[in-house]
Protein backbone atom coordinates (compact mmCIF):
# COMPACT_ATOMS: atom_id res chain seq x y z
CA UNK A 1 0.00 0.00 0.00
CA UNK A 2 1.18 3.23 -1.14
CA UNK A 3 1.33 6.29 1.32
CA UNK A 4 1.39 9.90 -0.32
CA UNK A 5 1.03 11.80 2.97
CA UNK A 6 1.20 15.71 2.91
CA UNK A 7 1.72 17.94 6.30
CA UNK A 8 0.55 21.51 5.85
CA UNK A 9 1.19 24.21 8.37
CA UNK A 10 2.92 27.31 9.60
CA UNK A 11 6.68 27.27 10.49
CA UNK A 12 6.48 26.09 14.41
CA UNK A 13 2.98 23.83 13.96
CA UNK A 14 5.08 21.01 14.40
CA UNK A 15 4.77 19.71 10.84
CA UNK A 16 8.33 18.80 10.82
CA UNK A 17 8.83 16.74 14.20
CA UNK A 18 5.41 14.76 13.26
CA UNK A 19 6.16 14.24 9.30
CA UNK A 20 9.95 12.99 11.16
CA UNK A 21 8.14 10.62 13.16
CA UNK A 22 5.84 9.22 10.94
CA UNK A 23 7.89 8.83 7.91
CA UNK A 24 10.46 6.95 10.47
CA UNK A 25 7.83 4.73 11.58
CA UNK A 26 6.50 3.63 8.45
CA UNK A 27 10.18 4.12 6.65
CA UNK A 28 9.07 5.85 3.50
CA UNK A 29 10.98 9.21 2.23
CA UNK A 30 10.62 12.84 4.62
CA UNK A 31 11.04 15.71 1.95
CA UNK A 32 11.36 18.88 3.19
CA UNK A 33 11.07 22.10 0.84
CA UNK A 34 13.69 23.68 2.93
CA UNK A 35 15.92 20.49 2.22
CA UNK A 36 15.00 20.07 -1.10
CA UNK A 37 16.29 23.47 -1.82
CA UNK A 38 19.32 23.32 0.10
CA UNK A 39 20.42 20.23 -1.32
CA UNK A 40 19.62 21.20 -5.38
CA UNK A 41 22.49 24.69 -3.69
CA UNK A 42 25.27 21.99 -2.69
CA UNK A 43 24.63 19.88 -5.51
CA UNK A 44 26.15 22.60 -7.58
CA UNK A 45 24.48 21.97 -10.67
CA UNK A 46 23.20 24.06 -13.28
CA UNK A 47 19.57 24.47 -11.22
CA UNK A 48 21.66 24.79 -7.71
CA UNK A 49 23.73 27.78 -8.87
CA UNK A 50 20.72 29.75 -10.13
CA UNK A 51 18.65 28.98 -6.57
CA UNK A 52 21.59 29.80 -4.83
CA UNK A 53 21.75 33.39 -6.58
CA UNK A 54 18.21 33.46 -5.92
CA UNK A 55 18.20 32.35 -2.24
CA UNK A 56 21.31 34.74 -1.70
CA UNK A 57 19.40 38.08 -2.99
CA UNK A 58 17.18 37.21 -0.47
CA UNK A 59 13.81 36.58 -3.08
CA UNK A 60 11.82 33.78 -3.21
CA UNK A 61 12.47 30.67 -5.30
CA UNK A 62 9.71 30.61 -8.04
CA UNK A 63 7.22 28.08 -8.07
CA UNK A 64 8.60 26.63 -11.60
CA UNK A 65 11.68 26.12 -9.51
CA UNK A 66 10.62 24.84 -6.50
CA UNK A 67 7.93 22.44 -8.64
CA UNK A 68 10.94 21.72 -10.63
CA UNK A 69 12.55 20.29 -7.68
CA UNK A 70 9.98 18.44 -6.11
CA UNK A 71 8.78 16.81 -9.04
CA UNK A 72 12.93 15.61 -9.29
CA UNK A 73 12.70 13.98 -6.30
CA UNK A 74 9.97 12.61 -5.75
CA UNK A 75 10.19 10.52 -9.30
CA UNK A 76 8.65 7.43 -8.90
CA UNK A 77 8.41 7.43 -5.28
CA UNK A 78 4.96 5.52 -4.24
CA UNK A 79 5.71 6.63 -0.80
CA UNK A 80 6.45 9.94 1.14
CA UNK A 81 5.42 12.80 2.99
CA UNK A 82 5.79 16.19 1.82
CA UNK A 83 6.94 19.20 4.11
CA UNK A 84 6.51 22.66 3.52
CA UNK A 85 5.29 22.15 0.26
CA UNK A 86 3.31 23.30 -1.56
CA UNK A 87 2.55 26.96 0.18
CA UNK A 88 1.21 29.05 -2.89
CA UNK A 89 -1.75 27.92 -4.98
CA UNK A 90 0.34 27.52 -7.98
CA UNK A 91 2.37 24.75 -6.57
CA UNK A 92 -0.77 22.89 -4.91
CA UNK A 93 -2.16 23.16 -8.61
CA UNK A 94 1.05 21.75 -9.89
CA UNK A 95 1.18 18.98 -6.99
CA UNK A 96 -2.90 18.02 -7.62
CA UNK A 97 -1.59 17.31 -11.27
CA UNK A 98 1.37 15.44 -10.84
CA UNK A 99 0.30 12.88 -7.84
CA UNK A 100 -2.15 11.95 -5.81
CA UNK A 101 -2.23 12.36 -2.05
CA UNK A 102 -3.65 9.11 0.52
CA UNK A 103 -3.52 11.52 3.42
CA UNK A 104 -3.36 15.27 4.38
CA UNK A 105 -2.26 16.64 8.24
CA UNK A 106 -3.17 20.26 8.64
CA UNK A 107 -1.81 21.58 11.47
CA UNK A 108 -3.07 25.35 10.67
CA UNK A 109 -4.06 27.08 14.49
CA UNK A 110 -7.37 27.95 14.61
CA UNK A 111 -8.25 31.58 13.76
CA UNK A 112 -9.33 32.92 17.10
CA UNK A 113 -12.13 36.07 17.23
CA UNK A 114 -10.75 38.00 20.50
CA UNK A 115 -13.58 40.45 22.20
């Protein structure tokens, strides 16, 4: 049985330490945007160099990019969990159309109305 798991939440949720966990427990691949990223910058290819000037000026890393990435690694993985990814609509739009998900963890805080 396959397990396409997806943990969505704000930095500090926990979505890290419980995507960790779970993807130790049931030993299928943890990928972490922030990891991804990192790793494409000490790869030093062609695709590292130009996210590294990117990360460096201190902008974001397109979606193309990051999608570009993502869809790298997880190849023909029929199991992981994704982390920190996707957080902008075009890269949930990109994700809905390259793989399915079996499970999604939102650890979003709920919005709180204060009188």
């Amino acid at each position: 049985m396959t397990k396409k798991i997806l943990f969505l939440g704000p930095a500090g949720s926990g979505k890290g330490t419980q995507s960790t966990k779970l993807a130790e427990k049931f030993a299928i691949e943890h990928l972490s945007t922030g990891d991804l990223i990192r790793g494409e910058i000490k790869s030093g290819s062609d695709l590292g160099n130009q996210v590294k000037a990117i990360v460096e000026s201190g902008a974001l890393v397109s979606d193309d990019i990051v999608n570009e990435i993502v869809k790298a690694k997880l190849g023909n993985l029929d199991a992981f969990i994704l982390d920190g990814y996707p957080r902008t609509l075009g890269q949930a739009e990109f994700l809905a159309t390259y793989t399915g998900l079996d499970y999604i963890f939102d650890l979003f805080p709920k919005l709180r109305t204060w009188v």
